[in-house]
Protein backbone atom coordinates (compact mmCIF):
# COMPACT_ATOMS: atom_id res chain seq x y z
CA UNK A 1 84.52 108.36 101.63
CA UNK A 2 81.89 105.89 101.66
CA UNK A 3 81.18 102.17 100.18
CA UNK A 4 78.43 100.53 100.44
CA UNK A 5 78.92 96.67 100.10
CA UNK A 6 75.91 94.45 98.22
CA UNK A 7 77.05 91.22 99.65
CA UNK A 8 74.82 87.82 100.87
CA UNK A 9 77.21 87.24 103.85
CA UNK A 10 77.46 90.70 105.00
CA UNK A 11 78.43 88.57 108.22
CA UNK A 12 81.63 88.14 107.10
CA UNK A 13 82.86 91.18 107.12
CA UNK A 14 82.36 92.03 110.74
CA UNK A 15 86.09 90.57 111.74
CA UNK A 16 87.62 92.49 109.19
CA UNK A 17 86.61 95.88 109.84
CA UNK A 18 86.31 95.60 114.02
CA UNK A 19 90.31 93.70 114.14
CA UNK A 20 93.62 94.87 112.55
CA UNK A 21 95.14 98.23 112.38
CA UNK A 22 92.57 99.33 109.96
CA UNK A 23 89.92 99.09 111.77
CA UNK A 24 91.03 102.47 112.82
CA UNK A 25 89.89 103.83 109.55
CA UNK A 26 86.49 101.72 109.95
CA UNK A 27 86.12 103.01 113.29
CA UNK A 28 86.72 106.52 112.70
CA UNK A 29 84.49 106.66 109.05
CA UNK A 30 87.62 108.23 107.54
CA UNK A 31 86.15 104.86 105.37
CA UNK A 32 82.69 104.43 106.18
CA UNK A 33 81.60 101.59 105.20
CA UNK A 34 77.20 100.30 104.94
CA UNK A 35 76.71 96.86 104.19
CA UNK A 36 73.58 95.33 102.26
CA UNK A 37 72.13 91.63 101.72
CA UNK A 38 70.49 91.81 98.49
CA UNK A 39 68.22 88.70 100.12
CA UNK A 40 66.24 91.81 102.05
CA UNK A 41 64.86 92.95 98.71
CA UNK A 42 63.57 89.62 97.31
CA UNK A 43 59.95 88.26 96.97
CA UNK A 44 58.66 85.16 98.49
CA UNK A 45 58.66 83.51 102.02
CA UNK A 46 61.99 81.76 100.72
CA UNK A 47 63.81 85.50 99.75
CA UNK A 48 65.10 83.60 97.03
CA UNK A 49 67.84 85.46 94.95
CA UNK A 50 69.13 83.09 92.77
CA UNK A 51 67.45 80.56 89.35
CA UNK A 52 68.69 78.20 87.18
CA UNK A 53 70.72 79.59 84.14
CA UNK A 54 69.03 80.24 80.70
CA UNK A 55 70.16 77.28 78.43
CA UNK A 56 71.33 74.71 80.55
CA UNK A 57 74.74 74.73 82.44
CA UNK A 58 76.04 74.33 86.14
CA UNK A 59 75.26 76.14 88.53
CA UNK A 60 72.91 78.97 89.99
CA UNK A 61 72.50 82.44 88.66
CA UNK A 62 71.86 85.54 90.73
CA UNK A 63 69.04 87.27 89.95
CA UNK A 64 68.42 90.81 88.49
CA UNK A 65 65.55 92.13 90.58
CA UNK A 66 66.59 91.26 94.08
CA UNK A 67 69.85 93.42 93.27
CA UNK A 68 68.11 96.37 91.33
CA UNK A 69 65.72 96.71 94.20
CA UNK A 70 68.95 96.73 96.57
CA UNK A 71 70.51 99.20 94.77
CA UNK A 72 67.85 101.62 94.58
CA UNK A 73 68.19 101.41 98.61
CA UNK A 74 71.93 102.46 98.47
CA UNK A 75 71.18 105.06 96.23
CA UNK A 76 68.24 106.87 98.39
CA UNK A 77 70.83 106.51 101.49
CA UNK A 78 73.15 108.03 99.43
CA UNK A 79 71.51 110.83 98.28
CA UNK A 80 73.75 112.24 95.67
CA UNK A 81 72.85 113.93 92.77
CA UNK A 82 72.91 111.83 89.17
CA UNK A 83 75.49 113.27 88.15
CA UNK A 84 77.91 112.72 91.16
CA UNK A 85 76.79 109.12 91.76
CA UNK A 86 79.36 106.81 93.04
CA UNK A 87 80.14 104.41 90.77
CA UNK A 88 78.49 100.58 90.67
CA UNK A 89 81.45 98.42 91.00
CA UNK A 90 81.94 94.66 90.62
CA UNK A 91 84.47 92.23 91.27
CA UNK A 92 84.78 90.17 87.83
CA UNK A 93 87.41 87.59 86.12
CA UNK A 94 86.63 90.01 83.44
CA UNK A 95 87.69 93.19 84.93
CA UNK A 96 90.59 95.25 85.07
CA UNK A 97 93.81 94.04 87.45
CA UNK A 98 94.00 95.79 90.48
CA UNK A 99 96.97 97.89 91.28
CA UNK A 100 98.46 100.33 93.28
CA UNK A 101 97.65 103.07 91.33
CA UNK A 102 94.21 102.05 91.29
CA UNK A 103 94.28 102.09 95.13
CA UNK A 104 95.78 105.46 94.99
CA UNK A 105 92.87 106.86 93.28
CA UNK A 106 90.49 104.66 95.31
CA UNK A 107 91.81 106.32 98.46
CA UNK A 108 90.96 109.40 97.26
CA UNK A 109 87.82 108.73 95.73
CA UNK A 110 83.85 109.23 96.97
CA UNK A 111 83.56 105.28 97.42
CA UNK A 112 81.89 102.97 95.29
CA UNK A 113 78.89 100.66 95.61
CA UNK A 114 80.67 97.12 95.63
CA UNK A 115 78.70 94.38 94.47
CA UNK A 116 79.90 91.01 95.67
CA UNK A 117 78.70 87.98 92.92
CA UNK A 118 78.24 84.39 94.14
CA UNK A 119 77.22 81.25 92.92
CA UNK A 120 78.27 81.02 88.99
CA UNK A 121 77.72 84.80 88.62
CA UNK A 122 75.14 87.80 88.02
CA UNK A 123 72.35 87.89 85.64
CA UNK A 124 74.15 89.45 82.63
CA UNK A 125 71.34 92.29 82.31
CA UNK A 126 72.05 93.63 85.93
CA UNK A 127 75.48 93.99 84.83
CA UNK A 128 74.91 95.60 81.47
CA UNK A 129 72.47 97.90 83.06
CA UNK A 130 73.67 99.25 86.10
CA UNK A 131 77.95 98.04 86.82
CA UNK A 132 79.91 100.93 86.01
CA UNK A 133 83.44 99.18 86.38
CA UNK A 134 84.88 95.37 87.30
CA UNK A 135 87.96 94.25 89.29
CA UNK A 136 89.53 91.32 89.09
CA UNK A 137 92.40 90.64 91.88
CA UNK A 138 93.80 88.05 89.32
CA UNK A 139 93.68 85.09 87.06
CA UNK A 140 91.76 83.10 89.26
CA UNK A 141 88.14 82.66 90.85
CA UNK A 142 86.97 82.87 93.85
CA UNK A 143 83.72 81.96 95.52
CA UNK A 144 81.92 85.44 96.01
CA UNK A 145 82.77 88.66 96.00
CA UNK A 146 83.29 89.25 99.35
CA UNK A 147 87.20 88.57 99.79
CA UNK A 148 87.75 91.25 96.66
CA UNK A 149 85.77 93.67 98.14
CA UNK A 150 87.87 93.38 101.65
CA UNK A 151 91.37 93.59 99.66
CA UNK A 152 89.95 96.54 97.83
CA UNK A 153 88.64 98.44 101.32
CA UNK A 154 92.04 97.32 103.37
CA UNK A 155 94.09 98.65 100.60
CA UNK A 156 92.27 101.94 100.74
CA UNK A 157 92.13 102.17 104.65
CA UNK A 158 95.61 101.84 104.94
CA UNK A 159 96.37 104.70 102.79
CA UNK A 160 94.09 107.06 104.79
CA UNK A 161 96.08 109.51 107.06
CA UNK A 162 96.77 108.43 110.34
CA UNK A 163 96.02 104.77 110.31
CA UNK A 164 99.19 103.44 110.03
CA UNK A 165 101.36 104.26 112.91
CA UNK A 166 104.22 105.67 110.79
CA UNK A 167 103.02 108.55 108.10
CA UNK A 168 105.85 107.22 106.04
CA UNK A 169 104.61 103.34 106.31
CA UNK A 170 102.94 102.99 103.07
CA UNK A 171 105.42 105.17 101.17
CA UNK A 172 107.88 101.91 101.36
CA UNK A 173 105.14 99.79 100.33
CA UNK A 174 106.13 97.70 97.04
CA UNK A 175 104.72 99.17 93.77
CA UNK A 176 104.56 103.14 95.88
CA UNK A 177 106.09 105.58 93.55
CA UNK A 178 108.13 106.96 96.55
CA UNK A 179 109.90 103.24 95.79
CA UNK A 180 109.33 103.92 91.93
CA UNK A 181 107.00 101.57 91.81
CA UNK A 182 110.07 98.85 92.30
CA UNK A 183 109.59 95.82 94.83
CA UNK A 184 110.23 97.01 98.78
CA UNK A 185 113.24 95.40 100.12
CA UNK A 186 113.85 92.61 102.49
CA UNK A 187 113.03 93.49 106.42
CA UNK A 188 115.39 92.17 109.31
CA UNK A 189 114.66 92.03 112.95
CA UNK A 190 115.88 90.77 116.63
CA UNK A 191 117.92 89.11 116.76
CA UNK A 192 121.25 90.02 115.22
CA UNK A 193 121.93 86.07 114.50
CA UNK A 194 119.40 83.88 114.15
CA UNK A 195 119.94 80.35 114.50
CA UNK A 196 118.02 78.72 111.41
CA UNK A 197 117.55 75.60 110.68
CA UNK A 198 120.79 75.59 108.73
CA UNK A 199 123.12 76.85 110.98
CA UNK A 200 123.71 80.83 111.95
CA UNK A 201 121.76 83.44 109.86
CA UNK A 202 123.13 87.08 110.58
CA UNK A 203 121.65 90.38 109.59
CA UNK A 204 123.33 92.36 107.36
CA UNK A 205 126.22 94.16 108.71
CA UNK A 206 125.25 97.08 107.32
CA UNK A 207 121.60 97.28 109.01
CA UNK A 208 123.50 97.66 111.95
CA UNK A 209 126.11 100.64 111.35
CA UNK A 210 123.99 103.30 111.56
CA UNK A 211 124.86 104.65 108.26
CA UNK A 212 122.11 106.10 106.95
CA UNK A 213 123.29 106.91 103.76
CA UNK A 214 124.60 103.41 103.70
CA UNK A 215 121.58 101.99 104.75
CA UNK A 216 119.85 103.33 102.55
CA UNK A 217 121.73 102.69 99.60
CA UNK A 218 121.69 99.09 100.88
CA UNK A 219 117.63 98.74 100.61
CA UNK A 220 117.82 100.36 97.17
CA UNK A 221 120.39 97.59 95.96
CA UNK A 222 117.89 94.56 97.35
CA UNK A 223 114.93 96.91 96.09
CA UNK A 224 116.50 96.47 92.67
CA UNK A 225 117.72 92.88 92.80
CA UNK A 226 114.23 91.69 93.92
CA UNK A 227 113.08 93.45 91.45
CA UNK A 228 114.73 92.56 88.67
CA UNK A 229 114.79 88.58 89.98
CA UNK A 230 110.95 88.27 90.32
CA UNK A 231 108.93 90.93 88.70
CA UNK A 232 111.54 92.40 85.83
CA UNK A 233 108.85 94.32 83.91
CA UNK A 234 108.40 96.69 86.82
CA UNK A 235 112.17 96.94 86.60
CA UNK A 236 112.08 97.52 82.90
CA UNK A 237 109.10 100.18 83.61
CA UNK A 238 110.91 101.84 86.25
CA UNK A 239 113.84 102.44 83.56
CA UNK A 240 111.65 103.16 80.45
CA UNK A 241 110.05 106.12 82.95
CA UNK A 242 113.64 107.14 83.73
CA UNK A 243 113.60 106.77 87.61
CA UNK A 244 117.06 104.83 87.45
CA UNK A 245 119.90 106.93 88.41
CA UNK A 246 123.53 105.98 87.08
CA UNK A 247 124.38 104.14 90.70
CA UNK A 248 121.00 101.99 90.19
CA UNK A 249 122.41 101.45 86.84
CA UNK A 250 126.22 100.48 87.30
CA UNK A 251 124.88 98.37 90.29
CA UNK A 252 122.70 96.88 87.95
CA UNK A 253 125.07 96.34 84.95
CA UNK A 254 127.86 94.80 87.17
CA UNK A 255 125.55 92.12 88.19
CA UNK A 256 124.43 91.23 84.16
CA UNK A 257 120.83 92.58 85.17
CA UNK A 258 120.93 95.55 82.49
C-alpha cells in the first residue's frame, strides 16, 4: 500500500519512519510511504502558501492553489485510474474518531493521500472540492497535521505481517477483536518482587505457575476489570455483541460489575 503525505515539514517525519520497529514496514514498502511540501507548488520568490482569512479573525489560512497543484503531482505519480483513486484524506476536529477498526481496514487498504493542515486550517473550497474523508484522533487540536498522519501510518505498519516480532503481538492489542474489542490486560516483568517506593510489589502468583489455562483465565479477569473500571461502554458493547461467556459473566456479577 502506498500514502503519500502533503505535509510543510515533511522533515519531520524522517525519525519516525527510519527508528522503531516499524520502520521495518517503511523500509521494506510493505507501507510505502512519498512525502510532499505543498510549498514546491506555490508562486512567488516567497512560495507563499498561506493569506489572511476572509472576514477578519486570527490567524493564517492555507491556501487552495498551492495544494491543488500538489495534488495533481500525487495523482500523476500515482497513476491509477479515476475510478480506483486513493482516497484524499484529512486530519480534521471535524472528522470521524479513529479506531481500531478503522486501522483494520486501513491496513488493508490501497493508502490514502494524507493532507496535513497547519496554521488555523485549509481554505474551505480545497476541502469541499477534493477531501474525500477527515480524522480526528480526538477532542482536541493540534498544531498540523503531521502527528495524525504518523499515528495513522504507525497504526497501520504495525499490523502489516512480519513487523512485529511475534505474529500474535497485535492480536492482544486493546480494542483487537481476538480480545473482543475489551481493554488488554496488565503486563508484569523481572523481577518477581519489585521493591517500589512503598515497600515490596510482587507479581502475581499466578504469572508464575505455568498454568496456562490459569494464566490465561487470569488476563481475561484483569481484561474485564479494566475494562469495566475505565472504558465500561466497550464492556457494555462487548456484552450487547454477545462475546461474554457465563465465566466472564459470574466473574463479573460477583464483583457488582453486571
Amino acid at each position: 500500500m502506498r500514502f503519500d503525505v502533503i505535509t510543510l515539514f515533511p522533515e519531520l517525519f524522517a525519525p519516525f519512519l527510519q527508528h522503531g520497529i516499524n520502520r521495518r514496514a517503511f523500509e521494506a514498502g510493505l507501507v510505502d510511504v512519498h512525502l510532499w511540501n505543498s510549498r514546491d507548488f506555490a508562486e512567488g520568490n516567497y512560495r507563499r502558501v498561506d493569506d489572511r482569512p476572509f472576514g477578519g479573525g486570527p490567524g493564517m489560512v492555507m491556501m487552495a492553489e498551492p495544494l491543488w497543484l500538489c495534488l495533481q503531482a500525487v495523482r500523476a505519480e500515482r497513476a491509477e485510474p479515476e475510478a480506483a483513486r486513493a482516497p484524499v484524506v484529512l486530519f480534521s476536529p471535524i472528522g470521524e474518531a479513529l479506531d481500531h477498526a478503522g486501522v483494520e481496514r486501513w491496513s488493508h487498504s490501497q493508502g490514502a493521500v494524507l493532507v496535513c493542515g497547519r496554521y488555523e486550517g485549509i481554505d474551505q473550497r480545497f476541502i469541499d472540492a477534493c477531501v474525500d474523508i477527515q480524522i480526528s484522533l480526538g477532542d482536541f487540536v493540534l498544531s498540523g497535521g503531521e502527528i495524525a498522519a504518523m499515528a495513522l501510518l504507525d497504526a497501520v505498519a504495525r499490523l502489516q505481517p512480519g513487523v512485529l516480532g511475534d505474529e500474535g503481538s497485535h492480536q492482544q492489542d486493546s480494542f483487537n477483536p481476538a480480545l473482543d474489542g475489551l481493554l488488554d490486560s496488565p503486563h508484569h516483568t523481572r523481577p518477581e518482587v519489585w521493591q517500589g517506593p512503598n515497600g515490596p510489589m510482587p507479581v502475581p502468583e499466578v504469572l508464575l505457575g505455568g498454568h496456562h489455562e490459569r494464566i490465561a483465565r487470569h488476563r481475561r479477569e484483569q481484561s474485564l476489570l479494566l475494562t469495566a473500571r475505565r472504558r465500561p461502554e466497550l464492556l457494555a458493547r462487548a456484552r450487547e455483541q454477545g462475546l461474554l461467556d457465563a465465566a466472564d459473566q459470574t466473574f463479573l456479577r460477583a464483583r457488582g460489575l453486571l
